[in-house]
PDB file of N, CA and C in Angstrom:
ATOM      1  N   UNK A   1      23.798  29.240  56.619  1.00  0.00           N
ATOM      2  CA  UNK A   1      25.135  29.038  57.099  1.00  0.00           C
ATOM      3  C   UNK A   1      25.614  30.328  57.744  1.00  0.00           C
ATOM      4  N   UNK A   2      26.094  30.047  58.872  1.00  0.00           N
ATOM      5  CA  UNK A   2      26.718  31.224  59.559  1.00  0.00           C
ATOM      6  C   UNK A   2      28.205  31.157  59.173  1.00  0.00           C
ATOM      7  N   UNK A   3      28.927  32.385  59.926  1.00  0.00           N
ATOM      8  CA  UNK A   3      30.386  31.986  60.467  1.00  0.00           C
ATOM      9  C   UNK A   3      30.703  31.385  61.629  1.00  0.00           C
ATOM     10  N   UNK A   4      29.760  31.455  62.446  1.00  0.00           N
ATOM     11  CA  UNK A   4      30.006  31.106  63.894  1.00  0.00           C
ATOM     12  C   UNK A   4      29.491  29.196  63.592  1.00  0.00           C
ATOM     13  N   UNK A   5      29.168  28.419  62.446  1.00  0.00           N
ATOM     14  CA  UNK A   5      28.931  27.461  62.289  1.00  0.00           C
ATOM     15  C   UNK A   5      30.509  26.204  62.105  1.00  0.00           C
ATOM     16  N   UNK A   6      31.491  27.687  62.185  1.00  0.00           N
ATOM     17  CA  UNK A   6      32.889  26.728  62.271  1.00  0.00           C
ATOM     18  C   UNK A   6      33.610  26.954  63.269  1.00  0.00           C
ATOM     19  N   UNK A   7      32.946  27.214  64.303  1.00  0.00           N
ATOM     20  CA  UNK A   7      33.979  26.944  65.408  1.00  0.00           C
ATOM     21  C   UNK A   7      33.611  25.525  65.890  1.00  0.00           C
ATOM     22  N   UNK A   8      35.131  24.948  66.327  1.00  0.00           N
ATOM     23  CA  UNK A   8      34.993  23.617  67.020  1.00  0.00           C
ATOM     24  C   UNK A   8      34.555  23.542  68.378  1.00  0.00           C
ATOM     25  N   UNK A   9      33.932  22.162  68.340  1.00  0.00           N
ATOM     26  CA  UNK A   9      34.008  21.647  70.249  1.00  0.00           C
ATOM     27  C   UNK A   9      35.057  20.960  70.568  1.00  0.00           C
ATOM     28  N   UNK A  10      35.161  21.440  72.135  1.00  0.00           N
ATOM     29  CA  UNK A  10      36.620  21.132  72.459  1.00  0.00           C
ATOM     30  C   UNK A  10      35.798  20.428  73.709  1.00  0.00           C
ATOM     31  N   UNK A  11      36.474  19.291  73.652  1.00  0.00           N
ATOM     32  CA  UNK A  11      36.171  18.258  74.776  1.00  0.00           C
ATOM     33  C   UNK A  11      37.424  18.443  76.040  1.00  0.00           C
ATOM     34  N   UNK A  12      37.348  19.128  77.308  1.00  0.00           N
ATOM     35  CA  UNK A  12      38.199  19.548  78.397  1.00  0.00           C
ATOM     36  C   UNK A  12      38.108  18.526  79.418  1.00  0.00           C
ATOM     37  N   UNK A  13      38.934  18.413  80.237  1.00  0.00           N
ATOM     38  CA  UNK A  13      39.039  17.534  81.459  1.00  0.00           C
ATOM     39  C   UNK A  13      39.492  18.241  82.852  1.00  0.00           C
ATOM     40  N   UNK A  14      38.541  18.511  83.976  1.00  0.00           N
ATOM     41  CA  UNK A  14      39.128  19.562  84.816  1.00  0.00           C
ATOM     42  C   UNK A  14      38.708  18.548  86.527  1.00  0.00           C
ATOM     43  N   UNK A  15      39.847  18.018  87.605  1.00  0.00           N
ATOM     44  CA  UNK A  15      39.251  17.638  88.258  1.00  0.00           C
ATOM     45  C   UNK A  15      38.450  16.290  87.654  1.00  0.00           C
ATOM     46  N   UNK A  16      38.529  15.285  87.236  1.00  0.00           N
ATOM     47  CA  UNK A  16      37.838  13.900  87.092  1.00  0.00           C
ATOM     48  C   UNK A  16      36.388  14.661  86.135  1.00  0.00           C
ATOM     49  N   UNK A  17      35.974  15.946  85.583  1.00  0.00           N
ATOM     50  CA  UNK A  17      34.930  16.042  85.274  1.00  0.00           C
ATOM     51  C   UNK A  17      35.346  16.538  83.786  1.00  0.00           C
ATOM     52  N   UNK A  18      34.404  16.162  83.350  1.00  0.00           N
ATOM     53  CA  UNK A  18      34.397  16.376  81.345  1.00  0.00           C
ATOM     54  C   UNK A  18      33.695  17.385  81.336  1.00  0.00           C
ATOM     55  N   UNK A  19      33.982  18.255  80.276  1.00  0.00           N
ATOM     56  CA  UNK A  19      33.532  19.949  79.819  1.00  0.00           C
ATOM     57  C   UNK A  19      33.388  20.338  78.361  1.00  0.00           C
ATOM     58  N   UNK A  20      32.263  20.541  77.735  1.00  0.00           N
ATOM     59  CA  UNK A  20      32.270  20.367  76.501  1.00  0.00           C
ATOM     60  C   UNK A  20      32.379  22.421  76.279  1.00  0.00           C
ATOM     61  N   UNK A  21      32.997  22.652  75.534  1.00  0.00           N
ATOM     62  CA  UNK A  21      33.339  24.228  75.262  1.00  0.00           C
ATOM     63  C   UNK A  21      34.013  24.368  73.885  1.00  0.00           C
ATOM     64  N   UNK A  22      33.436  25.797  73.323  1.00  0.00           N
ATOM     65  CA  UNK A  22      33.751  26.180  71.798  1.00  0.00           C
ATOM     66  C   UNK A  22      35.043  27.091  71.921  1.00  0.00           C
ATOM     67  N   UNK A  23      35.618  26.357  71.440  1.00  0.00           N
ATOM     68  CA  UNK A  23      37.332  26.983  70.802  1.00  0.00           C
ATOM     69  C   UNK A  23      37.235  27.907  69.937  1.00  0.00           C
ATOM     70  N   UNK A  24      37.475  29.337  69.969  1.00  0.00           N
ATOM     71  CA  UNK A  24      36.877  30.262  68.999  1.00  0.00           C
ATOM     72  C   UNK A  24      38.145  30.539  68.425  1.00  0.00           C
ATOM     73  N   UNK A  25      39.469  30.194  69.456  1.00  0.00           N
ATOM     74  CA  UNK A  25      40.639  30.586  68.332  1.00  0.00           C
ATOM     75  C   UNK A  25      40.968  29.466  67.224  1.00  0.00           C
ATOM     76  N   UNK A  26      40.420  28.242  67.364  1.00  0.00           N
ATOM     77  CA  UNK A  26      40.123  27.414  66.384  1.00  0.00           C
ATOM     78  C   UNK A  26      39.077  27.573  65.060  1.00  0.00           C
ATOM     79  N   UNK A  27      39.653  27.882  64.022  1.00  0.00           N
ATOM     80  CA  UNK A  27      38.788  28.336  62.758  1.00  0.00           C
ATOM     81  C   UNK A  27      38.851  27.324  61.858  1.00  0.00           C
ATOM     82  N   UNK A  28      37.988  26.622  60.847  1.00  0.00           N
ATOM     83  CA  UNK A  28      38.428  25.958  59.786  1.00  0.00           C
ATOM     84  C   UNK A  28      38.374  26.730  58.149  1.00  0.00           C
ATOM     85  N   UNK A  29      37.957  27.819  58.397  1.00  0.00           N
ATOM     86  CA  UNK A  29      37.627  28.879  57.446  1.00  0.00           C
ATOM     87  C   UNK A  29      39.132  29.085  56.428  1.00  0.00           C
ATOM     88  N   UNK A  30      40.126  28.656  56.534  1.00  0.00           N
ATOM     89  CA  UNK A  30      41.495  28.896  55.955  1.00  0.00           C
ATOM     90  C   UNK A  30      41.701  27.730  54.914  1.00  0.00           C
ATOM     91  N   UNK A  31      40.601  26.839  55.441  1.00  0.00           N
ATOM     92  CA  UNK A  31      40.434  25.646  54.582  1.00  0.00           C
ATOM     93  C   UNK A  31      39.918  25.402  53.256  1.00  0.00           C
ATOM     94  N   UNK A  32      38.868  26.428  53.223  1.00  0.00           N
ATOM     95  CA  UNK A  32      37.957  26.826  52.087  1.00  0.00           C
ATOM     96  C   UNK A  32      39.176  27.061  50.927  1.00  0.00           C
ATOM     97  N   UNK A  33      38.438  25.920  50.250  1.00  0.00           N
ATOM     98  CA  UNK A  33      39.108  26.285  48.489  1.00  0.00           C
ATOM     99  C   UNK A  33      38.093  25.877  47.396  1.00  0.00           C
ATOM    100  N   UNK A  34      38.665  26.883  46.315  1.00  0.00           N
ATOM    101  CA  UNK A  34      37.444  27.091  45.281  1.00  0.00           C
ATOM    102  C   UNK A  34      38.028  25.585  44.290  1.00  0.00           C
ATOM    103  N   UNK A  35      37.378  24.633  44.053  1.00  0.00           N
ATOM    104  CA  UNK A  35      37.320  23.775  43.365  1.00  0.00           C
ATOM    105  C   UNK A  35      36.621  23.998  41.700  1.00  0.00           C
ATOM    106  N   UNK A  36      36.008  24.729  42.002  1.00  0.00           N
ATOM    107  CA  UNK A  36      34.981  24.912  40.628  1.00  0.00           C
ATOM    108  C   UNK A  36      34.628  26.027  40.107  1.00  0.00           C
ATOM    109  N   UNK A  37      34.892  26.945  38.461  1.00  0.00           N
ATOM    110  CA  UNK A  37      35.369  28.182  38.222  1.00  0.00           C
ATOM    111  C   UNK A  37      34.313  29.143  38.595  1.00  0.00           C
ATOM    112  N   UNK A  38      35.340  29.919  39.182  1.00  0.00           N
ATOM    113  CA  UNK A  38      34.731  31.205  39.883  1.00  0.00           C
ATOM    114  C   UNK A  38      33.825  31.880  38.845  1.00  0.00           C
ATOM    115  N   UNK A  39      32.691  32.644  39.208  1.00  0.00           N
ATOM    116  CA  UNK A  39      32.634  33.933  38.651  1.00  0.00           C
ATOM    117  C   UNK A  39      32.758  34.981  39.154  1.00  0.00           C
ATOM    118  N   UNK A  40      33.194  36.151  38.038  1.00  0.00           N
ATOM    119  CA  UNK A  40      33.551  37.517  38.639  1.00  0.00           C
ATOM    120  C   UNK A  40      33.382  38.461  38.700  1.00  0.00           C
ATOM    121  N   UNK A  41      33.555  39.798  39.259  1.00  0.00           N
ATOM    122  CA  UNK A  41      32.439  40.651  39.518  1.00  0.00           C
ATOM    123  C   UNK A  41      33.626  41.975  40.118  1.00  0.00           C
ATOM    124  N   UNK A  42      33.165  42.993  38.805  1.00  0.00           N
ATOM    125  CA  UNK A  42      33.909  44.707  39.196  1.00  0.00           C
ATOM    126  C   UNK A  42      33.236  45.346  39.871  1.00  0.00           C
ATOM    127  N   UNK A  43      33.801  45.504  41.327  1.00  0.00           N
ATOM    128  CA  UNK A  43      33.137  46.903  42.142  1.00  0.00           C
ATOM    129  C   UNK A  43      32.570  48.134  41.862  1.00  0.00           C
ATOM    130  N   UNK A  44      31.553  48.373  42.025  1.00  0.00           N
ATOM    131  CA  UNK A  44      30.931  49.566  41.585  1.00  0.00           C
ATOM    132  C   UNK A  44      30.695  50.680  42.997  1.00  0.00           C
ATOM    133  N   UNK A  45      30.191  51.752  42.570  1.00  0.00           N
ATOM    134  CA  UNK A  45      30.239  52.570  44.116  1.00  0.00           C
ATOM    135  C   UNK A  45      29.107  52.596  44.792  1.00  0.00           C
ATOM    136  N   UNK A  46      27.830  51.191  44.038  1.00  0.00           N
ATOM    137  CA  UNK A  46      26.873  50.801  45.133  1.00  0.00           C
ATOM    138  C   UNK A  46      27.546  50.003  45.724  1.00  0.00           C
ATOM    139  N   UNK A  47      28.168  49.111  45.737  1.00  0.00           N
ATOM    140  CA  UNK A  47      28.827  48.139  46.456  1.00  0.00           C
ATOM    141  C   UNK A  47      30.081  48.678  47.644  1.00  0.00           C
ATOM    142  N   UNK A  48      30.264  49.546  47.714  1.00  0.00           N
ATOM    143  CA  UNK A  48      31.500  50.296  48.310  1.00  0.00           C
ATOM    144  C   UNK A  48      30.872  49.515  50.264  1.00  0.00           C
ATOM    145  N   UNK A  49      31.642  49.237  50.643  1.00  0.00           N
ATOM    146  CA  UNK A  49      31.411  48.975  52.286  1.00  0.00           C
ATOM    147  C   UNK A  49      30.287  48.604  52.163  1.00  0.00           C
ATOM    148  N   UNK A  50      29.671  47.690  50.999  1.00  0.00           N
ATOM    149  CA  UNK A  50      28.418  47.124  51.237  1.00  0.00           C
ATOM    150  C   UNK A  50      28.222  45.830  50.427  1.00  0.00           C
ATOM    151  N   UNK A  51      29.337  44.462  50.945  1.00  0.00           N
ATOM    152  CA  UNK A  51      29.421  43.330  50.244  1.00  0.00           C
ATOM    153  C   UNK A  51      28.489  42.398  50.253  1.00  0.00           C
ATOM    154  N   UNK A  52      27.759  42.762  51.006  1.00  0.00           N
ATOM    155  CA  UNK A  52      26.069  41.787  51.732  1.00  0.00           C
ATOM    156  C   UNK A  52      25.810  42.101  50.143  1.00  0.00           C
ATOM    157  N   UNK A  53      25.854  43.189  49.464  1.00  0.00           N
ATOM    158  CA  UNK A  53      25.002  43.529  48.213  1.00  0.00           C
ATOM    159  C   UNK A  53      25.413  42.620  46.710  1.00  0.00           C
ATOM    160  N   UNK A  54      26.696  42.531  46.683  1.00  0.00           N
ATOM    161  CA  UNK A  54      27.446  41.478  46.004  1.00  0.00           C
ATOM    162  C   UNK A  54      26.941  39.502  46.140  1.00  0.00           C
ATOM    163  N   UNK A  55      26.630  39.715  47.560  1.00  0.00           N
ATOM    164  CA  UNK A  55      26.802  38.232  47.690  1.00  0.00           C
ATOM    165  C   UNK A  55      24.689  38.150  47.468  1.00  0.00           C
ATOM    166  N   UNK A  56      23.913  38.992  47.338  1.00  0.00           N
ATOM    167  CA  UNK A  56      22.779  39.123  47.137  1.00  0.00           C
ATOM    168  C   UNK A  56      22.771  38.675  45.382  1.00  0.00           C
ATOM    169  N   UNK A  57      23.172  39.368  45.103  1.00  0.00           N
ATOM    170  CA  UNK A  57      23.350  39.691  43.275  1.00  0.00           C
ATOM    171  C   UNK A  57      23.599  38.191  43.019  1.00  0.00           C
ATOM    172  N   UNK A  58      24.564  37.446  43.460  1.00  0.00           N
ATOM    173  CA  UNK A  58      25.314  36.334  42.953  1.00  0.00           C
ATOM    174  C   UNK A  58      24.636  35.055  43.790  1.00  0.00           C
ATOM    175  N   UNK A  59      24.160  35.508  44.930  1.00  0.00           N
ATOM    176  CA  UNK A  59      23.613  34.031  45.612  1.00  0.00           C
ATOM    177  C   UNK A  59      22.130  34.036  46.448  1.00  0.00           C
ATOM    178  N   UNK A  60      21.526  35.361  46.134  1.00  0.00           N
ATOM    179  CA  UNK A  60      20.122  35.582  46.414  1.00  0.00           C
ATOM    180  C   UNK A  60      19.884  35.437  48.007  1.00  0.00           C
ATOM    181  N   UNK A  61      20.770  36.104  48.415  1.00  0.00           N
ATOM    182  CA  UNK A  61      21.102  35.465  49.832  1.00  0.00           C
ATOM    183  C   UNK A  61      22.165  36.602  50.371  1.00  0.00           C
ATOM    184  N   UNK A  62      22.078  37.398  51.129  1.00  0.00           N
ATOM    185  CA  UNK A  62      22.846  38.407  52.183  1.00  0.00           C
ATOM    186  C   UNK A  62      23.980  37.610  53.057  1.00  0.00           C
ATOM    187  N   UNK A  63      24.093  36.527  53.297  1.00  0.00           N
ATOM    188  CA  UNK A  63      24.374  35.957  54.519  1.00  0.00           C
ATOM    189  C   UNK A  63      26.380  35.666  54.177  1.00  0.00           C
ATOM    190  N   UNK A  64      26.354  35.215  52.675  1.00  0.00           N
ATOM    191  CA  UNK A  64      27.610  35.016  52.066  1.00  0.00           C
ATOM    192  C   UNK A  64      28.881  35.565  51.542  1.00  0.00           C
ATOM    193  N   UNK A  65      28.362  37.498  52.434  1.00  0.00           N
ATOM    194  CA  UNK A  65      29.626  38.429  51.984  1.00  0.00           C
ATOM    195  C   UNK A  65      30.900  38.420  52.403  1.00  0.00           C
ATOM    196  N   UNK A  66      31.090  37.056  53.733  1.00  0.00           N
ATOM    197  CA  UNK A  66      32.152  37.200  54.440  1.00  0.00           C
ATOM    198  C   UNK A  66      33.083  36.293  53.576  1.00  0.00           C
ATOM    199  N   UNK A  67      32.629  35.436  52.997  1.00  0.00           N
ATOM    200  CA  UNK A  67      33.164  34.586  52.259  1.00  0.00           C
ATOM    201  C   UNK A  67      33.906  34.776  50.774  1.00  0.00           C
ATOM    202  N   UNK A  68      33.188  35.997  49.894  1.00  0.00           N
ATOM    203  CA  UNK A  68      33.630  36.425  48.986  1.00  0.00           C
ATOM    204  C   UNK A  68      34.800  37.849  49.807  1.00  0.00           C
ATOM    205  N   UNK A  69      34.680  38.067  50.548  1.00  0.00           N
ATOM    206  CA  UNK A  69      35.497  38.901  51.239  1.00  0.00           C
ATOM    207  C   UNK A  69      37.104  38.009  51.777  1.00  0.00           C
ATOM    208  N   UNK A  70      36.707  37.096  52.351  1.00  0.00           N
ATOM    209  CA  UNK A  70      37.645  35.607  52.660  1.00  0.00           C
ATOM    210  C   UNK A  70      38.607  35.408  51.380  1.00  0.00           C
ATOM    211  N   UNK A  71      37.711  35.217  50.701  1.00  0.00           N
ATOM    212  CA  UNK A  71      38.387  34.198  48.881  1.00  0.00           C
ATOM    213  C   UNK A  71      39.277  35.210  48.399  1.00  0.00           C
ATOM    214  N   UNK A  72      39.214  36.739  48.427  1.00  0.00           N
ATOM    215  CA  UNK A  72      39.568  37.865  47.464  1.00  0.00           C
ATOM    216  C   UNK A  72      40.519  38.845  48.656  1.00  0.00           C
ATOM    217  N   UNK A  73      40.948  38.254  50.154  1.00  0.00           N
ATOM    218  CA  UNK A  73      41.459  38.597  50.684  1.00  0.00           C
ATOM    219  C   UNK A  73      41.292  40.362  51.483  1.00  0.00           C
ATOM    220  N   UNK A  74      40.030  40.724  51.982  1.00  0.00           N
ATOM    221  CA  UNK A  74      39.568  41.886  52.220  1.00  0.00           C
ATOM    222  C   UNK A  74      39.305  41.551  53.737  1.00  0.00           C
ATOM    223  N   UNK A  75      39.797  42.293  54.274  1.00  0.00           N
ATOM    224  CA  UNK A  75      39.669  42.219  55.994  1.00  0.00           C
ATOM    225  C   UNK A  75      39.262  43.288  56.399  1.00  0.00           C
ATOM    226  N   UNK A  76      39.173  44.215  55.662  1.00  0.00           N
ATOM    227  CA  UNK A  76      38.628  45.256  56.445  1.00  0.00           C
ATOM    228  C   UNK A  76      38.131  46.167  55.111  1.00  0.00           C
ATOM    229  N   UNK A  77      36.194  45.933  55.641  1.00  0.00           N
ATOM    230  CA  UNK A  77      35.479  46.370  53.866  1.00  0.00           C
ATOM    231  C   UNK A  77      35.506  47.900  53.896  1.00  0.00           C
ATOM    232  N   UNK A  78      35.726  48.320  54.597  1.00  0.00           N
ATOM    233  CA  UNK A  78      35.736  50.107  54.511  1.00  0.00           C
ATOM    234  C   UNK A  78      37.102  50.541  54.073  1.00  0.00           C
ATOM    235  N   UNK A  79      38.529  49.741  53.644  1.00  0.00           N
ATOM    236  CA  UNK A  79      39.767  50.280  53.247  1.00  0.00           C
ATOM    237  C   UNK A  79      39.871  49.285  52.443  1.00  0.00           C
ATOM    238  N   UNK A  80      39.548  48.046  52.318  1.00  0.00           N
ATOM    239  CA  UNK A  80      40.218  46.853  51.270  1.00  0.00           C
ATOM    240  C   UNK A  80      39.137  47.228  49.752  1.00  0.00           C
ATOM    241  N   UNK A  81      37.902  47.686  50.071  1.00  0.00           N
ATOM    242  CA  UNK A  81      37.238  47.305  49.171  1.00  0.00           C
ATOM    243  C   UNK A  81      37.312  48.752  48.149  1.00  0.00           C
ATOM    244  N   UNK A  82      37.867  48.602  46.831  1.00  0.00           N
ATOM    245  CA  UNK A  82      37.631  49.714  46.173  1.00  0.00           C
ATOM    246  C   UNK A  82      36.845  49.729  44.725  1.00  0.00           C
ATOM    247  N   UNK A  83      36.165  50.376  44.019  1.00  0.00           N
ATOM    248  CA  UNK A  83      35.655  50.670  42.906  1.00  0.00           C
ATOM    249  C   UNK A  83      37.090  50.580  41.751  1.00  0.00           C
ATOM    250  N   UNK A  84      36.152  49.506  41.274  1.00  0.00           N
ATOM    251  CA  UNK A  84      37.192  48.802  40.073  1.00  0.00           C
ATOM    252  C   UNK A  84      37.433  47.733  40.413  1.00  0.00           C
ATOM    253  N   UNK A  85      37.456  47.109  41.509  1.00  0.00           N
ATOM    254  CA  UNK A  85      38.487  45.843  42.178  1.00  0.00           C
ATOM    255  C   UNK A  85      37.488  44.982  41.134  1.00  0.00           C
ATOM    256  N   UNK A  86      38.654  43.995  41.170  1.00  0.00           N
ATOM    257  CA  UNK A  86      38.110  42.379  40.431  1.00  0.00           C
ATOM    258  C   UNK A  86      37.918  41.631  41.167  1.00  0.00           C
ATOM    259  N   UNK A  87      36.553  40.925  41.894  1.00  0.00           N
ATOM    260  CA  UNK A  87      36.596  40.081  42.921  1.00  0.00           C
ATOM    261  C   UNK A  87      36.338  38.537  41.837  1.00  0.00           C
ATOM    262  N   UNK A  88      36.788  37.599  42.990  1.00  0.00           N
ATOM    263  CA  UNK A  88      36.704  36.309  42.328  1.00  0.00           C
ATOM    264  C   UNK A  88      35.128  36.127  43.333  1.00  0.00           C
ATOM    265  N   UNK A  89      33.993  35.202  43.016  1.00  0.00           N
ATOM    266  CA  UNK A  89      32.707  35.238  43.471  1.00  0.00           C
ATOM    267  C   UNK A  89      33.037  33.513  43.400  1.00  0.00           C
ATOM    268  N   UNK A  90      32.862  32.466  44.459  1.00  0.00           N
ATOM    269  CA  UNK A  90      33.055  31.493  44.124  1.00  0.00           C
ATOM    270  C   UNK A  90      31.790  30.553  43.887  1.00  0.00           C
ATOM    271  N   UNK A  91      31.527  29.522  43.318  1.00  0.00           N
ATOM    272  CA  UNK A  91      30.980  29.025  43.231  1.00  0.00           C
ATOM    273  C   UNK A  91      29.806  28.352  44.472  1.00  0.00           C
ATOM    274  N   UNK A  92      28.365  28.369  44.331  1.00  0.00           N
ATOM    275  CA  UNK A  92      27.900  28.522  45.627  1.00  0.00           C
ATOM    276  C   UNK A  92      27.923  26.897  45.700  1.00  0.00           C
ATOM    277  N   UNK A  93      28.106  25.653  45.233  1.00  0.00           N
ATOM    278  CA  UNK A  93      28.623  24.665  45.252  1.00  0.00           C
ATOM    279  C   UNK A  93      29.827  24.452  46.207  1.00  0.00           C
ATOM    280  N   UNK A  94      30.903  25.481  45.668  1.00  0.00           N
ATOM    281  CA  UNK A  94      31.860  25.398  46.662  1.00  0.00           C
ATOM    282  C   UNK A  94      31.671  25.233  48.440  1.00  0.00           C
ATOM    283  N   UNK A  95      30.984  26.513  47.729  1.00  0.00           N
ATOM    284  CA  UNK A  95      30.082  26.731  49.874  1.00  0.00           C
ATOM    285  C   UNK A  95      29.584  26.002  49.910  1.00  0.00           C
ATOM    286  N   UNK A  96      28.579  25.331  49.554  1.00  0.00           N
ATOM    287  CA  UNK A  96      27.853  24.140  50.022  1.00  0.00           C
ATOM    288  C   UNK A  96      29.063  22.903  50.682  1.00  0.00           C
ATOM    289  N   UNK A  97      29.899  22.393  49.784  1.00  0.00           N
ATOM    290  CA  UNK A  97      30.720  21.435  49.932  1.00  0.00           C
ATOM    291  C   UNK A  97      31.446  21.853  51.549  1.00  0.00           C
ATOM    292  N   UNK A  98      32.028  23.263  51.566  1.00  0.00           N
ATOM    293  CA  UNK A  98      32.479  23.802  52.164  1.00  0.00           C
ATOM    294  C   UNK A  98      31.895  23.463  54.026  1.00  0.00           C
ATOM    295  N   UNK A  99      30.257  23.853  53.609  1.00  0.00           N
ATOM    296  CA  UNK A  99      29.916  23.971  55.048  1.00  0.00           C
ATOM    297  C   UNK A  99      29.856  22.512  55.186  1.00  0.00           C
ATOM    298  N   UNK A 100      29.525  21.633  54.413  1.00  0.00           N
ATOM    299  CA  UNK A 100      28.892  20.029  54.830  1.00  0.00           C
ATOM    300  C   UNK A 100      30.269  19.483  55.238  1.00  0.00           C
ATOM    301  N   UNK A 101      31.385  19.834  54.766  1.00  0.00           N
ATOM    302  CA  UNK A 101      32.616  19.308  55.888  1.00  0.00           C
ATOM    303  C   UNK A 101      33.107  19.662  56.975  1.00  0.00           C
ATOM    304  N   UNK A 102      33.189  21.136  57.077  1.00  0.00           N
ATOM    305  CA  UNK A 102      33.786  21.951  57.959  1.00  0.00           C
ATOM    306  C   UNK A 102      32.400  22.342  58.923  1.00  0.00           C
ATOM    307  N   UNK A 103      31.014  21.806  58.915  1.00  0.00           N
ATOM    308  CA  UNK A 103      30.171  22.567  60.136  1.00  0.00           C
ATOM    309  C   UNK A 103      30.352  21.692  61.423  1.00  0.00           C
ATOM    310  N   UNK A 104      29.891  22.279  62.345  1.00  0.00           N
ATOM    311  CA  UNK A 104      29.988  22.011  63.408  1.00  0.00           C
ATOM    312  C   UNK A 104      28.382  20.862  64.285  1.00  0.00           C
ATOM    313  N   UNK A 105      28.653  19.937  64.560  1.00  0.00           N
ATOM    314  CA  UNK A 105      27.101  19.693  64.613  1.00  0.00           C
ATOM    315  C   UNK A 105      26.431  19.747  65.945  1.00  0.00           C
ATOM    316  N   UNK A 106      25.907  20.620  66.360  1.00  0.00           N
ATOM    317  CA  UNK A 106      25.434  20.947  68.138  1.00  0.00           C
ATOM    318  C   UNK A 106      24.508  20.026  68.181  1.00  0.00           C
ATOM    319  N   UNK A 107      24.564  19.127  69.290  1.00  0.00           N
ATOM    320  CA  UNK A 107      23.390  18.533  70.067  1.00  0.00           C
ATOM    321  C   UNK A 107      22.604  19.051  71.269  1.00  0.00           C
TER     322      UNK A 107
END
């Protein structure tokens, strides 16, 4: 699963001709909610500006740091993220559910 797996297609009309194009200011990512109990996880100062390492630990998988970054409200991992923080880690169920509604399906 990417991030770029939730942007929508936008079906355009220009001149009598149809235009299929990705809406990038369209996100469904705000949608994501944790249904099923989190687990959680104190920052340490291997983890500092390095959440790929978190979402490794918890989902054997690099690809899912944007998401625990998303859930725990961190936009920017070099000032949001500090040693001590309590992150909520959501359930990788959640994500699953998550992408099978909200992906995008390219033909």
């Amino acid at each position: 699963m990417k991030r770029t797996d939730f942007y929508h297609d936008v079906e355009t009309t220009y001149n009598n001709t149809a235009y299929k194009e990705l809406d990038f200011l369209w996100n469904s990512l705000s949608e994501f909610k944790m249904k099923r109990r989190p687990n959680f996880y104190r920052v340490s100062s291997i983890d500092l500006k390095r959440p790929y390492l978190i979402s490794f630990r918890f989902y054997g998988d690099v690809r899912f740091w944007w998401i625990i970054c998303l859930v725990n409200n961190i936009s920017n991992i070099f000032t949001d993220l500090k040693v001590g923080d309590m992150l909520s880690i959501p359930s990788p169920l959640d994500i699953y559910d998550f992408q099978k509604t909200y992906r995008v399906r390219r033909t």
